[in-house]
Each structure stands twice: as C-alpha cells, then as structure tokens.
Protein backbone atom coordinates (compact mmCIF):
# COMPACT_ATOMS: atom_id res chain seq x y z
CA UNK A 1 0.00 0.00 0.00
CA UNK A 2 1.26 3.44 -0.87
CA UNK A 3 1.15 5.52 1.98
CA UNK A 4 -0.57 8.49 1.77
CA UNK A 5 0.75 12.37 3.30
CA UNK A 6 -0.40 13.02 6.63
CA UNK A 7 -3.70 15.24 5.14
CA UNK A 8 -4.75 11.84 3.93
CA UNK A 9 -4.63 9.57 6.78
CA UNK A 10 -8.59 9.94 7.24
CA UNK A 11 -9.32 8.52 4.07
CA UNK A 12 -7.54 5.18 5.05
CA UNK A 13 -9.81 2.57 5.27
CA UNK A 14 -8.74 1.18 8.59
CA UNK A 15 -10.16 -1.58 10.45
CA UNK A 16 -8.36 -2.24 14.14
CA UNK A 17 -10.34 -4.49 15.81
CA UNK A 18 -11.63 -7.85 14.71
CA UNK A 19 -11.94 -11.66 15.86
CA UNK A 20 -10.69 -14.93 14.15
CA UNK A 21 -11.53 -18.30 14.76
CA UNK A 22 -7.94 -18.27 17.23
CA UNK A 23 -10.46 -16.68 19.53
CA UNK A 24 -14.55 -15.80 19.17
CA UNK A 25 -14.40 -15.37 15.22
CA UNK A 26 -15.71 -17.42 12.22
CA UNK A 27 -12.76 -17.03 9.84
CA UNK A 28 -9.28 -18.56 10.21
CA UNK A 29 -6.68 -15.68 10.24
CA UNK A 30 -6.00 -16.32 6.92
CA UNK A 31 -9.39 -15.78 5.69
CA UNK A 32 -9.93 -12.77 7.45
CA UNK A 33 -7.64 -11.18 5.83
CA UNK A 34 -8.82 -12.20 2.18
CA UNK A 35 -12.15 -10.97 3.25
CA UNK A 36 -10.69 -7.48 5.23
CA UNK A 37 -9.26 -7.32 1.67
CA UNK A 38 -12.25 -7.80 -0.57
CA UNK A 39 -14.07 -5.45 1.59
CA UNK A 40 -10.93 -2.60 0.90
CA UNK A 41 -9.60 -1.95 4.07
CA UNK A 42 -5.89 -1.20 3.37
CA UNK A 43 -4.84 -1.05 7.26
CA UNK A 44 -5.54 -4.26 9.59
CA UNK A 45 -5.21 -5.10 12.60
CA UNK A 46 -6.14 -8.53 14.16
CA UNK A 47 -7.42 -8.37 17.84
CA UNK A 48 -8.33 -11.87 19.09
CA UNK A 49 -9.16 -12.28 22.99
CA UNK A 50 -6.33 -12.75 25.08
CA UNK A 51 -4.45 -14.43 22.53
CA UNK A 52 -1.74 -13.56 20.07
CA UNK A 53 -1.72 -17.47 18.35
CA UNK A 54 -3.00 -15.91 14.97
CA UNK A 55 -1.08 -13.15 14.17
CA UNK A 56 1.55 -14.62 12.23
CA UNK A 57 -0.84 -16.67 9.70
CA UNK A 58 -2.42 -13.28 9.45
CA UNK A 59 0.64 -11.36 8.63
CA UNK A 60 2.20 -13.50 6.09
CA UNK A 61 -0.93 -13.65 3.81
CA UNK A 62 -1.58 -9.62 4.36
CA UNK A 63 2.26 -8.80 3.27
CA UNK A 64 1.94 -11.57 0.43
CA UNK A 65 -1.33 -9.37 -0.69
CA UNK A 66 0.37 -6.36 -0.03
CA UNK A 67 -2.17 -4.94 2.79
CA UNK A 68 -0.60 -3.06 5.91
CA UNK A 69 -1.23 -5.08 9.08
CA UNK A 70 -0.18 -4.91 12.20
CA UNK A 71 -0.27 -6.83 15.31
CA UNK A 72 -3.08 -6.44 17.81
CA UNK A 73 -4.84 -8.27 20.96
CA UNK A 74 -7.62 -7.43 23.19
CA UNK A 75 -7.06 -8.32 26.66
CA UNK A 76 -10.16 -8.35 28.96
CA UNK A 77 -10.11 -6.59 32.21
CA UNK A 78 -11.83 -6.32 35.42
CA UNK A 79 -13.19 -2.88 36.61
CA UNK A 80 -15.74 -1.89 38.43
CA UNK A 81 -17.51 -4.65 38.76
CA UNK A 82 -17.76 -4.99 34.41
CA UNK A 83 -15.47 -6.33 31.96
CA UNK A 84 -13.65 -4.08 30.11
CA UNK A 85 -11.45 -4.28 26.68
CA UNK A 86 -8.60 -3.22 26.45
CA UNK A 87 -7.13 -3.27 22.78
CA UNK A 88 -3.40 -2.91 21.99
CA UNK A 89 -2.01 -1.83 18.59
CA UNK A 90 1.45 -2.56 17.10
CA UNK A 91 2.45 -4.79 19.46
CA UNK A 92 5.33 -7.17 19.44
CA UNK A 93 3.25 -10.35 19.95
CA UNK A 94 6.38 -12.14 21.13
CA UNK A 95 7.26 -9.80 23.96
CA UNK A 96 7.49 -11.87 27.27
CA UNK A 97 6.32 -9.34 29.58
CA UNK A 98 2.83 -9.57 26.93
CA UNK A 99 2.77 -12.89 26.55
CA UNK A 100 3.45 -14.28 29.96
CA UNK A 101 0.29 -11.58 31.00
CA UNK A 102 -2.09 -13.21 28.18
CA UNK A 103 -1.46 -16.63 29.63
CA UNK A 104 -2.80 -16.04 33.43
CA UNK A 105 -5.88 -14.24 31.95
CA UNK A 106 -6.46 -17.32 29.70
CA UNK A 107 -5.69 -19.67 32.77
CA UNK A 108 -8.80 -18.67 34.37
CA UNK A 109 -11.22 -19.59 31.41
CA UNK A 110 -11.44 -23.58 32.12
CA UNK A 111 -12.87 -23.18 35.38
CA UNK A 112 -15.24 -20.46 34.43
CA UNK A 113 -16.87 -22.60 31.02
CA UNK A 114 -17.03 -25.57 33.80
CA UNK A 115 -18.62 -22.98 35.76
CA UNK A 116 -21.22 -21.58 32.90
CA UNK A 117 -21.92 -24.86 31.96
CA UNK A 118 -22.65 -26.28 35.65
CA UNK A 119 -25.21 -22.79 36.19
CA UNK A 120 -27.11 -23.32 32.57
CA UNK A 121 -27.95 -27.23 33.73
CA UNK A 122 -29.55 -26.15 36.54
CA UNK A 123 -31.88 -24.19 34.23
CA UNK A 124 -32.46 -27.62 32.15
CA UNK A 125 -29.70 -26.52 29.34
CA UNK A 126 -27.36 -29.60 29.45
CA UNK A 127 -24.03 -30.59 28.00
CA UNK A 128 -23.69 -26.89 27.57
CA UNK A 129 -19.80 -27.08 27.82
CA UNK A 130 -19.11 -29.66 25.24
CA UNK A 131 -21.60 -28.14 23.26
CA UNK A 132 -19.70 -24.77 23.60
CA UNK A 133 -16.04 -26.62 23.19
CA UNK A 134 -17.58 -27.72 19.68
CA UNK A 135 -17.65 -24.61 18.17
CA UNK A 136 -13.83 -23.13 19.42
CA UNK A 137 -11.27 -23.98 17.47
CA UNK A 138 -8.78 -23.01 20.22
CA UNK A 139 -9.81 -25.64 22.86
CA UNK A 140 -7.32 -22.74 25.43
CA UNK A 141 -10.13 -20.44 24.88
CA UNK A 142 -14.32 -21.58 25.18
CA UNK A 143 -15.49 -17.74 25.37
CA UNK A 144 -19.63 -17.06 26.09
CA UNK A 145 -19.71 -16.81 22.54
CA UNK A 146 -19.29 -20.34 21.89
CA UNK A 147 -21.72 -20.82 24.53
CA UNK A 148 -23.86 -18.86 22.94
CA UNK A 149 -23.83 -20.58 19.17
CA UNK A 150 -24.28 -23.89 20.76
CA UNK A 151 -27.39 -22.75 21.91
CA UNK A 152 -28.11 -21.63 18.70
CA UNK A 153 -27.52 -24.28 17.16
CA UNK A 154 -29.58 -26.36 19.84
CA UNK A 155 -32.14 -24.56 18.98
CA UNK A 156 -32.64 -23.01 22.42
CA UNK A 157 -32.59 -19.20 21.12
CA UNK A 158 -32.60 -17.96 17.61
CA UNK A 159 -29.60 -15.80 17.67
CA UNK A 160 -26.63 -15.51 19.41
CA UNK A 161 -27.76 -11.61 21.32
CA UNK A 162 -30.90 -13.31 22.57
CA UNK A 163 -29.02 -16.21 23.88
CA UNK A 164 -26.85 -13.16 25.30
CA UNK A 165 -29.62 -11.09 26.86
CA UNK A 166 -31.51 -14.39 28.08
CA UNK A 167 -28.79 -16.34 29.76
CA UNK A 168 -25.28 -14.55 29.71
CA UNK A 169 -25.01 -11.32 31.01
CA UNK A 170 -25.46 -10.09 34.89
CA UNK A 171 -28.43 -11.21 36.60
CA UNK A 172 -28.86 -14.03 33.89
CA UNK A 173 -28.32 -17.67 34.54
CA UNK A 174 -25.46 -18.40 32.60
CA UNK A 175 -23.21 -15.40 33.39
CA UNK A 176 -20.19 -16.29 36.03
CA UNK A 177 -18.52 -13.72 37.75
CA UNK A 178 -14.67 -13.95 36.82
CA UNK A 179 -11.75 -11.56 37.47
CA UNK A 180 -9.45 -11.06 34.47
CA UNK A 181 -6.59 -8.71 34.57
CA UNK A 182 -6.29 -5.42 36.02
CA UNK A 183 -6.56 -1.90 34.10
CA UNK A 184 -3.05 -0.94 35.38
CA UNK A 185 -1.37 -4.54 33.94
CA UNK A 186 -3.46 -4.54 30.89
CA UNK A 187 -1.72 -1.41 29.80
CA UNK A 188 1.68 -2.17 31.42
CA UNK A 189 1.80 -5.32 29.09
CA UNK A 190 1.02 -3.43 25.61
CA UNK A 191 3.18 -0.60 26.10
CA UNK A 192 5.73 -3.23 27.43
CA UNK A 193 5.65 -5.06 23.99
CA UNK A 194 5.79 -1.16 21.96
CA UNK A 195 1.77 -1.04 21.59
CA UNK A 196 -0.49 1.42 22.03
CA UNK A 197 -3.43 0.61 24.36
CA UNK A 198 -6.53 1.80 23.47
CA UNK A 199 -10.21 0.94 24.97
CA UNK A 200 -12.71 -0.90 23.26
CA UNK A 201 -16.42 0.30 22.03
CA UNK A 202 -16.63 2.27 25.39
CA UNK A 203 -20.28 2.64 25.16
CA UNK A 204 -21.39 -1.45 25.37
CA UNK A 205 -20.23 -1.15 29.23
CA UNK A 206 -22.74 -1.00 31.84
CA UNK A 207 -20.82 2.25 33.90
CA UNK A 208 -22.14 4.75 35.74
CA UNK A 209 -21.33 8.36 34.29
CA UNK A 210 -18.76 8.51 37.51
CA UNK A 211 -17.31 5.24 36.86
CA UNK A 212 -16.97 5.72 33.31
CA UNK A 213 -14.73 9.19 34.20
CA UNK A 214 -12.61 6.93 36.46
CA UNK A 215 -11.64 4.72 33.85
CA UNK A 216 -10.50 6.65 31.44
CA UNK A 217 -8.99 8.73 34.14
CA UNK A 218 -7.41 5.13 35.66
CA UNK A 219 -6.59 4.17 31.60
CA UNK A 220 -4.73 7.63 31.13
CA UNK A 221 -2.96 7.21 33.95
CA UNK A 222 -1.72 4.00 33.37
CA UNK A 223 -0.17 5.29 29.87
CA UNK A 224 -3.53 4.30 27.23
CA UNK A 225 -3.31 6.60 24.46
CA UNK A 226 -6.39 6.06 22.29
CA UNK A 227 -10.46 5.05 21.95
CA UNK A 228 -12.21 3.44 19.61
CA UNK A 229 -14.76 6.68 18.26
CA UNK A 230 -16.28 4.37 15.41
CA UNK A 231 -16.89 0.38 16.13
CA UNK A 232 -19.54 -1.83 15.13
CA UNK A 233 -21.59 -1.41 18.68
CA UNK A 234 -21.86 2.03 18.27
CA UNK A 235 -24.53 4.14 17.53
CA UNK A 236 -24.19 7.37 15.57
CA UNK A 237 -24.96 9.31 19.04
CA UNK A 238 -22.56 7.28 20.52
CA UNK A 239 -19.58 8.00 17.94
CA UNK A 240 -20.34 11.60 18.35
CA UNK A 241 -20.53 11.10 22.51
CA UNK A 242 -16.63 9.49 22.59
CA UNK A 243 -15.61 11.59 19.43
CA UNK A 244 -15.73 14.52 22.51
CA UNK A 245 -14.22 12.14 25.01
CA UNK A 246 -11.27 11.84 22.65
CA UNK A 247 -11.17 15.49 22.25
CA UNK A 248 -11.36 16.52 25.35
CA UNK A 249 -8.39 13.26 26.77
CA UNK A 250 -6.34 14.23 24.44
CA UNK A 251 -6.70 10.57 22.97
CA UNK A 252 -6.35 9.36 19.65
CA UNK A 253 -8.98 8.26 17.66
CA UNK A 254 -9.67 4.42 16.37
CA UNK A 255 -11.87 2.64 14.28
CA UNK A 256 -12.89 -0.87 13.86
CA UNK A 257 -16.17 -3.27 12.98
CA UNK A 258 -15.34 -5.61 15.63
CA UNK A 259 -15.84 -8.55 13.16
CA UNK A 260 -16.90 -11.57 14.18
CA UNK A 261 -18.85 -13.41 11.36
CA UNK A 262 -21.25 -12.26 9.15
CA UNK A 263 -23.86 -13.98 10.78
CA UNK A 264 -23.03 -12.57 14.05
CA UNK A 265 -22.09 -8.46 13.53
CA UNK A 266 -23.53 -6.05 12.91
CA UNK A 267 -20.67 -3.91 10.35
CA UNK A 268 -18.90 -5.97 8.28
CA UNK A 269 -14.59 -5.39 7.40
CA UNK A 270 -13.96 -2.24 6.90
CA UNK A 271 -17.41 -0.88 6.30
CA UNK A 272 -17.54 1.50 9.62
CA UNK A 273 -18.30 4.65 9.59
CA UNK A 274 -15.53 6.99 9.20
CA UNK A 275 -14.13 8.99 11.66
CA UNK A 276 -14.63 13.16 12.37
CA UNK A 277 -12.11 14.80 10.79
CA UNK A 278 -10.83 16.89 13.85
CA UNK A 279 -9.91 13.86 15.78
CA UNK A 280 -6.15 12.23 15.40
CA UNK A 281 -5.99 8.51 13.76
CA UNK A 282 -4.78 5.99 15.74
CA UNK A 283 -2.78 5.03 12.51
CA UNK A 284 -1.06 7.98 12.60
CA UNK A 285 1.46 6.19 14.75
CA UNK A 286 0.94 2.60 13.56
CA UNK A 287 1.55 3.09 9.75
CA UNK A 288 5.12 2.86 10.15
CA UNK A 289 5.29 -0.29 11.81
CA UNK A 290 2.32 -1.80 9.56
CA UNK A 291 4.35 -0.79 6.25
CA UNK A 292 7.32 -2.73 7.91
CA UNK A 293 5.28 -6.20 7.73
C-alpha cells in the first residue's frame, strides 16, 4: 500500500479491531484477511481475545497481498464490577512481559466454562460445555460466545444476542462472575511489547457516568493513548458522545467493525463509519510499523 501524506490519513480505510476463529471469530486468520481485503480496508489489525496465536498466519498472507497489518490483541479486564477491553495496537506479539500476562488471563477460562456450563444445567440446558467446546477452534479459549452458538444451534434461542440477553449477562443464569486482569497490567503489558493501548467500544459497558470518568482517568494514567470513536456497537450518538471524550483526553482516535462473522455483527470489514475529521488517527502512529510487515 502506498502511503498516503499526513492530510490523507482519514481517508484510510482502517479496520483495528476484529476476531478470528484463534479466539470468538468465524474465519481462520487467513481468511480474514482475504475478506478485510475484498471489503478494501488497506490497514488491519487482528485483535483476538487474550491471545496472540494468529497473528503470524495473518501477517504472512496480508504482506503476500500487499495490505498493511499490524499486530493487535484485546485483553479483557476487570473494573468496576464490568469487563472491560482493552485493545493494543502494534504490538510485538512475542514480547514476554505480553505474553506471559495473556497466559494467566487465559488460565482462568477452564474453570469459568465448567462454571457456565454447571449454572445453565440447573436451568435444564445440558451438555452446555461440550456443546460450547464444539464450536472453538482453540480448545485454550471456550469464550460465552461459543456458549452462545451452541445454543443456537440447539435450537434453544434464535440468535446468538438473545441467547446473550436471556442467559449470559449479569443477573442471567449463565453469566459467572470472573476476574481477568487489572486496568493498570493490561496497559503495562502493551506498552511493554511497543503497543499502544486503546479501549474498546466504550459505550457497550454498563458504567455509571462517575465510573466511566474513572476509567479513562485510571486508563490515562496507566499510559492508554487512544479510543475506539467508530466500532460496530456504536450508535451514531454514541460515535459523536466518545468523538468529545477523545477530544477533550487528548486521545487518539480508532476505528474498527469488531468482526466476528457475518452472521453474528452487525458492520462488516472495513465498512464502519468513518471517523470526524478533527480527531487524530490511531494510525497515525501505527503506519510505520504496519508498512514494515
């Protein structure tokens, strides 16, 4: 990709945020890619949960394509009582400090899908575990969503947000309480391995207008740089709410579709929205690295 001068860098089509089948996604790494590249994005970054086991497959089939990429994860944290994502950007997915954090926050996922499984018999939803282990590909990491498709595919619920809103989330009787990593590490770990940490579609978590302040005051602190203005789970009202949050943080500006599958999200590869034109990319400071993959 021929890089454009800096009055050009909104036009990118960039998409930093999306799933393969290495964590909650459809698509192998590989086809991810081929479909990020179909759909024109021309700057990717792949973002699976807590996991880095992908990025190389990625890579090598988005430099033999000639697409920028570059290396991403999104490592799920434990704040105020919700679970928060926090995505990091250019990273080096080798880095030890990184990849020795990833592995405790994935240790704890066993014992909470024995967990989920054990709560949804005792609402007469059984085998609910191997059900769930099924449809992950990465037997290290059985996520709700996989929960969710089995029962789907059980014919329990008709799509995976109902299954969501009827069994999975606080209060239902699927959801477990877990504690993943804390804000402070989260961020320690990406800028550790050269990243830039940035927080995920801000406005899917359940905060209070107070608690909300405190994390970004908490992620700010810690050394996060950026937001993501324009994802897939936001509304219009929404972009334009953390478009001002960026503005007045000081953050830098992402955007992403937070692709899962077609048959699961709402904004396919690189169809988002784009972002205002006041507000500093994100890529601003990744193109570099991407162009170097």
């Amino acid at each position: 990709m021929k890089l454009p001068a800096a009055g050009g860098l909104h036009a990118i089509n960039a998409d930093l945020h999306c799933h393969s089948t290495v964590s909650d996604g459809w698509l192998e790494p590989e086809a991810l890619v081929l479909r990020a590249l179909a759909n024109g994005v021309q700057l990717l970054a792949l973002t699976d949960h807590d996991e880095v086991g992908g990025i190389d497959a990625a890579a090598e089939v988005a430099r033999a394509h000639g697409l920028a990429f570059v290396a991403g994860v999104e490592i799920s944290v434990s704040f105020a009582g919700e679970t928060i994502h926090i995505v990091g950007l250019g990273i080096d997915h080798r880095h030890p400090v990184l990849v020795k954090g990833l592995e405790q926050v994935r240790s704890g996922r066993d014992a909470r899908a024995q967990l989920m499984s054990e709560a949804l018999e005792k609402v007469g939803i059984r085998g609910a575990l191997a059900g769930a282990r099924r449809f992950a590909r990465n037997p290290a990491l059985v996520s709700r969503a996989h929960f969710a498709r089995h029962l789907v595919a059980s014919g329990v619920m008709p799509d995976v947000r109902t299954v969501f809103d009827h069994y999975l989330v606080r209060g239902k009787p699927g959801f477990v309480e877990h504690e993943w990593a804390a804000l402070d590490d989260a961020v320690g770990w990406i800028r550790a391995a050269g990243g830039i940490a940035v927080v995920a579609h801000p406005a899917r978590y359940r905060l209070s207008a107070d608690n909300l302040s405190r994390l970004f005051d908490r992620f700010v602190a810690a050394g996060g740089e950026a937001v993501e203005v324009v994802s897939g789970a936001h509304t219009d009202d929404e972009m334009r709410r953390f478009a001002t949050v960026a503005r007045q943080r000081g953050l830098l500006a992402s955007r992403a579709s937070d692709f899962h599958g077609e048959r699961e999200s709402p904004v396919d590869l690189g169809r988002c929205n784009p972002l205002p034109p006041d507000l500093e990319p994100v890529w601003s400071r990744l193109l570099p690295a991407a162009a170097s993959h």
